[in-house]
C-alpha atoms as a PDB file:
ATOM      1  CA  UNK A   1     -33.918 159.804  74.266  1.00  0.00           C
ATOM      2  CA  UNK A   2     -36.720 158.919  77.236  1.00  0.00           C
ATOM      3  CA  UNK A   3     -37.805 161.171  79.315  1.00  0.00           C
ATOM      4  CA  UNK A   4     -38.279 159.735  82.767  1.00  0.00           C
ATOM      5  CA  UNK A   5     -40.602 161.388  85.673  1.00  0.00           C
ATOM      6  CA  UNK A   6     -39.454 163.380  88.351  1.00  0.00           C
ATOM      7  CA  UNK A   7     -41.813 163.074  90.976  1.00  0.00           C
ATOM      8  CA  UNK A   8     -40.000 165.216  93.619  1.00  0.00           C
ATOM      9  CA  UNK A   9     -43.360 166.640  94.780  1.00  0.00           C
ATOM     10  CA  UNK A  10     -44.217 168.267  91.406  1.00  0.00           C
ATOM     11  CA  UNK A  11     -48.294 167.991  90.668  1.00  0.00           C
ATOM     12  CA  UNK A  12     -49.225 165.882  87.427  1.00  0.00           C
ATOM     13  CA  UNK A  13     -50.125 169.121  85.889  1.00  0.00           C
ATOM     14  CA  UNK A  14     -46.717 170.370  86.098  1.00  0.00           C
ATOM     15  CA  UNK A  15     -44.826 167.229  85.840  1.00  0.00           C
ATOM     16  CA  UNK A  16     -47.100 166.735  82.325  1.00  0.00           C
ATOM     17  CA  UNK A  17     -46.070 170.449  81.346  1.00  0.00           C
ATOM     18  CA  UNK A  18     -42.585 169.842  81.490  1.00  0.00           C
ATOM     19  CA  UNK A  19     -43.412 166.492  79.600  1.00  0.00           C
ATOM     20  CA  UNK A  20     -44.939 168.003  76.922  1.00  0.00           C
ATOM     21  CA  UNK A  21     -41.848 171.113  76.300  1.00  0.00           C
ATOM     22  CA  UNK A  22     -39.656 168.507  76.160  1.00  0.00           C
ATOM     23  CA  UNK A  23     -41.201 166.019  73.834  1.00  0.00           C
ATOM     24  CA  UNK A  24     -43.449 168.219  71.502  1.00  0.00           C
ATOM     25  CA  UNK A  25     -40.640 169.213  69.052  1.00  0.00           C
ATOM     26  CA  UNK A  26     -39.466 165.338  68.754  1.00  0.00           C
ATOM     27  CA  UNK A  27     -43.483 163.975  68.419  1.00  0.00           C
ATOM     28  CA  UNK A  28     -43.431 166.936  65.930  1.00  0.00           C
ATOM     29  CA  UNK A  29     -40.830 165.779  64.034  1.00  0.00           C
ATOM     30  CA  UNK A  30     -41.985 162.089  63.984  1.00  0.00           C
ATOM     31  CA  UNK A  31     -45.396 163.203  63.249  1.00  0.00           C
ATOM     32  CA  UNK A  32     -44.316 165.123  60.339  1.00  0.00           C
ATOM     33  CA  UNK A  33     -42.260 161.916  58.818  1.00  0.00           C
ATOM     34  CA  UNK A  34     -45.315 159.649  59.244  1.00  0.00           C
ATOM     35  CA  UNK A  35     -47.666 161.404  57.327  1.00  0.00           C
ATOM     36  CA  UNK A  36     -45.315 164.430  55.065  1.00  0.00           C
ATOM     37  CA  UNK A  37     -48.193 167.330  56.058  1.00  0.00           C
ATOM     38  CA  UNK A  38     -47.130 169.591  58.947  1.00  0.00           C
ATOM     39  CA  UNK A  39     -50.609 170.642  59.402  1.00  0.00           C
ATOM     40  CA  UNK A  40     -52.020 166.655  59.699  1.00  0.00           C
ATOM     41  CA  UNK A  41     -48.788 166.618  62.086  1.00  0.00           C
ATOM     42  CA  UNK A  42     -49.634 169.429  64.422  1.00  0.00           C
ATOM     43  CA  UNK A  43     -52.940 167.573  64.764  1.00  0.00           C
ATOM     44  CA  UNK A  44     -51.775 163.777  65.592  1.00  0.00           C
ATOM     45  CA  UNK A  45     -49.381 165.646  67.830  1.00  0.00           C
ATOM     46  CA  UNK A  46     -52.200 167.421  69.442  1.00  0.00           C
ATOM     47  CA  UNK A  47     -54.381 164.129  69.977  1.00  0.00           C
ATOM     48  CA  UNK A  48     -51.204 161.777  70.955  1.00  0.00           C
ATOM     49  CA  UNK A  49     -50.553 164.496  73.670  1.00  0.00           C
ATOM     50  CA  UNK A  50     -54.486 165.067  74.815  1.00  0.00           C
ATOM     51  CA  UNK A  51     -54.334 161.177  75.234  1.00  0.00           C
ATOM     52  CA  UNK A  52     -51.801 160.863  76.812  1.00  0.00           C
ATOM     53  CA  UNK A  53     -52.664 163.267  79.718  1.00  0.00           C
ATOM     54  CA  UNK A  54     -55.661 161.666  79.831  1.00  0.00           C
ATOM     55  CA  UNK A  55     -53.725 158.381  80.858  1.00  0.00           C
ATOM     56  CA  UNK A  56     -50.853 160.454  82.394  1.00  0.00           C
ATOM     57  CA  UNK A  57     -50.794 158.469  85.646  1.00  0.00           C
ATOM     58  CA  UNK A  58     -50.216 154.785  83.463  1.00  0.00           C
ATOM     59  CA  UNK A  59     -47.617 156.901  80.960  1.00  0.00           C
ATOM     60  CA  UNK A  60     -45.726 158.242  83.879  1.00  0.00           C
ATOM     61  CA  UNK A  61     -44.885 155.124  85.787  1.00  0.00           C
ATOM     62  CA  UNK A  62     -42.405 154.163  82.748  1.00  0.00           C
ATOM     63  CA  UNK A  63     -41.610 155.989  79.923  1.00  0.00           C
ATOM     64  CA  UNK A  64     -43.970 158.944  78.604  1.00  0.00           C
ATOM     65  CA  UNK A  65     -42.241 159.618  75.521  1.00  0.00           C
ATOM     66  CA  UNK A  66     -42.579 156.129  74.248  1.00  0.00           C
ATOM     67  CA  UNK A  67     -46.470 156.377  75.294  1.00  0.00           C
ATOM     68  CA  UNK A  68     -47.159 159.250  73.824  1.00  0.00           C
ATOM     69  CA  UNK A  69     -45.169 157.789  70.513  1.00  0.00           C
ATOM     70  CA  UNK A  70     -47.174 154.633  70.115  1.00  0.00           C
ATOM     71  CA  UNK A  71     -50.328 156.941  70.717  1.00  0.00           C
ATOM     72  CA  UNK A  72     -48.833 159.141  68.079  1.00  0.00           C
ATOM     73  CA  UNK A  73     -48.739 155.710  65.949  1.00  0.00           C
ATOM     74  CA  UNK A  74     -52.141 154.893  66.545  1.00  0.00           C
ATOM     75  CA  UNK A  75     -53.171 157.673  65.806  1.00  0.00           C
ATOM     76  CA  UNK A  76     -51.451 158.182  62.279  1.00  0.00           C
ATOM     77  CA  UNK A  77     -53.275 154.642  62.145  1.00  0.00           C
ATOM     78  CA  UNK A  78     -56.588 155.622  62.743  1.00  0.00           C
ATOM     79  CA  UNK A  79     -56.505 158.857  60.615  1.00  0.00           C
ATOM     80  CA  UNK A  80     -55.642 156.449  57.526  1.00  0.00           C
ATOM     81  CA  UNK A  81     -58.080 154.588  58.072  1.00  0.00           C
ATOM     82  CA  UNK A  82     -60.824 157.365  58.164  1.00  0.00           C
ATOM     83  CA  UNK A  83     -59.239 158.488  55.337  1.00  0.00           C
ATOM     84  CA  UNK A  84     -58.996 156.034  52.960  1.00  0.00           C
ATOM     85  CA  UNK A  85     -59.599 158.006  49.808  1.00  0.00           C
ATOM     86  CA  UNK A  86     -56.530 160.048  50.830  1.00  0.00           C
ATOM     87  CA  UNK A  87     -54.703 161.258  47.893  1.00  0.00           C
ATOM     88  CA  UNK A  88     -51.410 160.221  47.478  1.00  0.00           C
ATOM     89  CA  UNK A  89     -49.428 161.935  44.640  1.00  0.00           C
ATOM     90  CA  UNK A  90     -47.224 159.770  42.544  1.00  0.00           C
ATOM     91  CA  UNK A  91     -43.915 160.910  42.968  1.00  0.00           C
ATOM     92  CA  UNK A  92     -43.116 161.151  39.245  1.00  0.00           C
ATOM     93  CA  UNK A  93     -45.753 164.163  39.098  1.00  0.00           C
ATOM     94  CA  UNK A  94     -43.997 166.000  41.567  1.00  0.00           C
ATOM     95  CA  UNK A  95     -41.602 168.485  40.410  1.00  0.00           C
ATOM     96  CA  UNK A  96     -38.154 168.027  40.196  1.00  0.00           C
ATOM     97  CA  UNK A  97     -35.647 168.680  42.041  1.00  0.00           C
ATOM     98  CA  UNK A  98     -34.492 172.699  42.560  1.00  0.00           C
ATOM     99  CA  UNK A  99     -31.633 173.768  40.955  1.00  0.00           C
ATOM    100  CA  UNK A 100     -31.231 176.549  43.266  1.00  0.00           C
ATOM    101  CA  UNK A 101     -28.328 176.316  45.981  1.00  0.00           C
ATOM    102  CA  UNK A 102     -28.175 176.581  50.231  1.00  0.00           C
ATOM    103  CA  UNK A 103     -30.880 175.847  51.868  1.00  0.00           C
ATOM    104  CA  UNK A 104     -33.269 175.364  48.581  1.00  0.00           C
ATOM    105  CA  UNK A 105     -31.447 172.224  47.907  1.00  0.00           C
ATOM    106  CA  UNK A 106     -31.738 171.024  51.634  1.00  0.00           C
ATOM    107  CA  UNK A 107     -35.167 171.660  51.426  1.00  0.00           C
ATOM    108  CA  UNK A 108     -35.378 169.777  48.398  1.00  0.00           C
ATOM    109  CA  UNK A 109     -33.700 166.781  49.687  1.00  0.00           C
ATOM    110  CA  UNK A 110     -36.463 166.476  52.655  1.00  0.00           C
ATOM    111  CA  UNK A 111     -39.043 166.931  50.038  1.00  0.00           C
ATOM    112  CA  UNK A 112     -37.448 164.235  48.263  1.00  0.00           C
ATOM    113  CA  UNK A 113     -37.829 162.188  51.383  1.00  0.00           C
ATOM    114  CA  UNK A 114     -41.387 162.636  52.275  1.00  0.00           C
ATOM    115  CA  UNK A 115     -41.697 161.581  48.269  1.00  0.00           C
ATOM    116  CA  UNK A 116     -39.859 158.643  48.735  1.00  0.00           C
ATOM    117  CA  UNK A 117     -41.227 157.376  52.182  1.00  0.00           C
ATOM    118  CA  UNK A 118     -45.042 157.422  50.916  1.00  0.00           C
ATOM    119  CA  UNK A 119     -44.236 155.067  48.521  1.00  0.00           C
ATOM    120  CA  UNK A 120     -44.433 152.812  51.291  1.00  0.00           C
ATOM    121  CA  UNK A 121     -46.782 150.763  52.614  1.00  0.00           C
ATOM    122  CA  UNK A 122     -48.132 152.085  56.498  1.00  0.00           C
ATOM    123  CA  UNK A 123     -46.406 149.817  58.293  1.00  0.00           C
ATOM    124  CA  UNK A 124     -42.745 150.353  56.625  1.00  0.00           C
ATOM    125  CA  UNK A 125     -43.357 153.549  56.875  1.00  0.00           C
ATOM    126  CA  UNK A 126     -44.028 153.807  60.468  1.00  0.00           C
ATOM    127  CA  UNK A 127     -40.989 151.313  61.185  1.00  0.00           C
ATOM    128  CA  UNK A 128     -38.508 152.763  59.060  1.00  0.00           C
ATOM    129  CA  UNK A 129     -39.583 156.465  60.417  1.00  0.00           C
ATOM    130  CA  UNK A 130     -39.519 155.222  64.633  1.00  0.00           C
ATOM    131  CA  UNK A 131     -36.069 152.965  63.701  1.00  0.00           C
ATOM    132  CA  UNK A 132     -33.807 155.190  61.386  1.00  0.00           C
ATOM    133  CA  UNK A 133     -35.330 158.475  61.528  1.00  0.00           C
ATOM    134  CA  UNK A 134     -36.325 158.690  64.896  1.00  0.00           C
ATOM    135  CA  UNK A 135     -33.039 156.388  66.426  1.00  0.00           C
ATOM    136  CA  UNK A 136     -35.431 153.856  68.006  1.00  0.00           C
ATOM    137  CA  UNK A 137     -33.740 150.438  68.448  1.00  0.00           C
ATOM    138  CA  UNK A 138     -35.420 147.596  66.818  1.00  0.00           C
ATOM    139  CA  UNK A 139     -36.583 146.812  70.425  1.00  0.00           C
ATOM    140  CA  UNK A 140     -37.792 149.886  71.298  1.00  0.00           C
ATOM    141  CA  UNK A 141     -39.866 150.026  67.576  1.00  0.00           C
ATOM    142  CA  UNK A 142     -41.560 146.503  68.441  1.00  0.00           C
ATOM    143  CA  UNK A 143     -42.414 147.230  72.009  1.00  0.00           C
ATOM    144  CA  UNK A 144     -43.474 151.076  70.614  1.00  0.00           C
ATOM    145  CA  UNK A 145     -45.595 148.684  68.134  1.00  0.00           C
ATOM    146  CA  UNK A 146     -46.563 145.784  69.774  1.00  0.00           C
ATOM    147  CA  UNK A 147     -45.043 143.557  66.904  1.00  0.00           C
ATOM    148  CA  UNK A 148     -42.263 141.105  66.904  1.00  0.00           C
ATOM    149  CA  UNK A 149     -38.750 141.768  66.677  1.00  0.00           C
ATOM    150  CA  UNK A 150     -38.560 139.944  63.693  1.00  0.00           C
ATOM    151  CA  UNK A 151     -41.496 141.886  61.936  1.00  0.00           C
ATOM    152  CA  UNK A 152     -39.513 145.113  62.560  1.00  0.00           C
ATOM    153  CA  UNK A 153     -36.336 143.550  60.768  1.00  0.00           C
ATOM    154  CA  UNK A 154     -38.088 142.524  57.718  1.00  0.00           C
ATOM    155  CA  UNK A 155     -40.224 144.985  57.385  1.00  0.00           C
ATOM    156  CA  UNK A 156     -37.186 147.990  57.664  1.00  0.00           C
ATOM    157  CA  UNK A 157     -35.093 145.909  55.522  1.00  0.00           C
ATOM    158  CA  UNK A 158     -38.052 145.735  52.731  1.00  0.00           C
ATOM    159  CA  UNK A 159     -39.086 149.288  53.146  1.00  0.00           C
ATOM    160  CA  UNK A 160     -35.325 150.586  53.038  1.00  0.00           C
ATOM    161  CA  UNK A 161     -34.885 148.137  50.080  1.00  0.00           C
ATOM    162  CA  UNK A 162     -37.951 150.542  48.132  1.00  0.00           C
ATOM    163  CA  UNK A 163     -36.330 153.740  49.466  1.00  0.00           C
ATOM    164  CA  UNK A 164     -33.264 153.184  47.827  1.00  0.00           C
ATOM    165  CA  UNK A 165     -34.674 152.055  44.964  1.00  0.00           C
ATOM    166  CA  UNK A 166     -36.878 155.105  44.674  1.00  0.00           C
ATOM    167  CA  UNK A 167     -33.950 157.332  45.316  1.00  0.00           C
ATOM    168  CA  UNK A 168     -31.725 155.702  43.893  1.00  0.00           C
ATOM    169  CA  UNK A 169     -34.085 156.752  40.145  1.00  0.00           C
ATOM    170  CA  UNK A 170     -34.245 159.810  41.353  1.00  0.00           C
ATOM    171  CA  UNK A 171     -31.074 160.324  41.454  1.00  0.00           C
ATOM    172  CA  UNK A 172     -30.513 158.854  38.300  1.00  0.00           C
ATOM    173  CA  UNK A 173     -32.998 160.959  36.383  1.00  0.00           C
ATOM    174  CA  UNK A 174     -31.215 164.042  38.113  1.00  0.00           C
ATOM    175  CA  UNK A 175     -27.341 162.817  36.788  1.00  0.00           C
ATOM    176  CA  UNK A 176     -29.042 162.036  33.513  1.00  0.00           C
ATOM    177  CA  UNK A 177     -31.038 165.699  32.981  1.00  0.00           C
ATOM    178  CA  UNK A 178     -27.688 167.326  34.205  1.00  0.00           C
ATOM    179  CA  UNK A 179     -25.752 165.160  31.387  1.00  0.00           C
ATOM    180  CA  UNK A 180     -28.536 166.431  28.712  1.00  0.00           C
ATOM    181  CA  UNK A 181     -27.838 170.294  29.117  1.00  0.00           C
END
């Protein structure tokens, strides 16, 4: 989805208003997938959208949901790198799955998710999240990124190669505690 300007006489301020209701729920929602903690989320989301009304007239002239996405990006970047003593939980001290039904086990399943994606590195994270969670095109994630077409391709096949093979255990280790009661 891009969200193209209307400039029929609107101000910036309420051209970038009706921007922002549009596009906060989906830079939410990546957000969220790039770094698993809603509150870190509703912070990149915050500074990817203060950025990019401060370069509103350049993120206007083309498309100012793939702006504000890159910025989102960057920023996701830039926090890591702050933070480089980040803890990352290893997924086998998480707790296992619920065994409780609707939308526990939904739940669950996105939990699972988040478990599975920061296994991987940064960069597969970011390119699986933009190309298969998002719907970006492998185009779209390399321009979004400002890497090669080729980069995104190996890099989503490698990272989607470690997803399945950590949920692919996990669901292994679920069918086999099932089989033990």
């Amino acid at each position: 989805m891009t969200f193209r300007v209307v400039r029929a006489g609107a101000s910036p301020a309420d051209e970038f208003t009706a921007f922002m209701r549009e596009a906060a729920p989906q830079l939410a929602r990546t957000a969220w997938l790039l770094c698993g903690d809603e509150h870190q989320a509703d912070e990149l989301v915050q500074r990817a959208l203060t950025k990019t009304w401060l370069k509103w007239s350049t993120a206007r002239e083309r498309d100012p949901l793939a702006y504000a996405r890159r910025v989102l990006a960057n920023q996701r970047i830039d926090l890591w790198r702050r933070r480089r003593r980040e803890i990352v939980t290893d997924p086998h001290t998480l707790p296992e799955r619920s065994a409780l039904a609707g939308g526990v086990d939904q739940q669950a399943d996105r939990d699972q998710l988040v478990r599975a994606l920061a296994t991987l590195t940064p960069r597969q994270r970011r390119i699986v999240v933009l190309r298969h969670l998002v719907g970006l095109s492998e185009r779209e994630v390399a321009d979004d990124l400002d890497v090669s077409l080729g980069t995104v391709k190996s890099t989503a096949s490698r990272g989607l190669a470690q997803l399945r093979s950590v949920l692919g255990a996990a669901d292994l280790s679920t069918t086999e505690e099932e089989a033990g009661r």
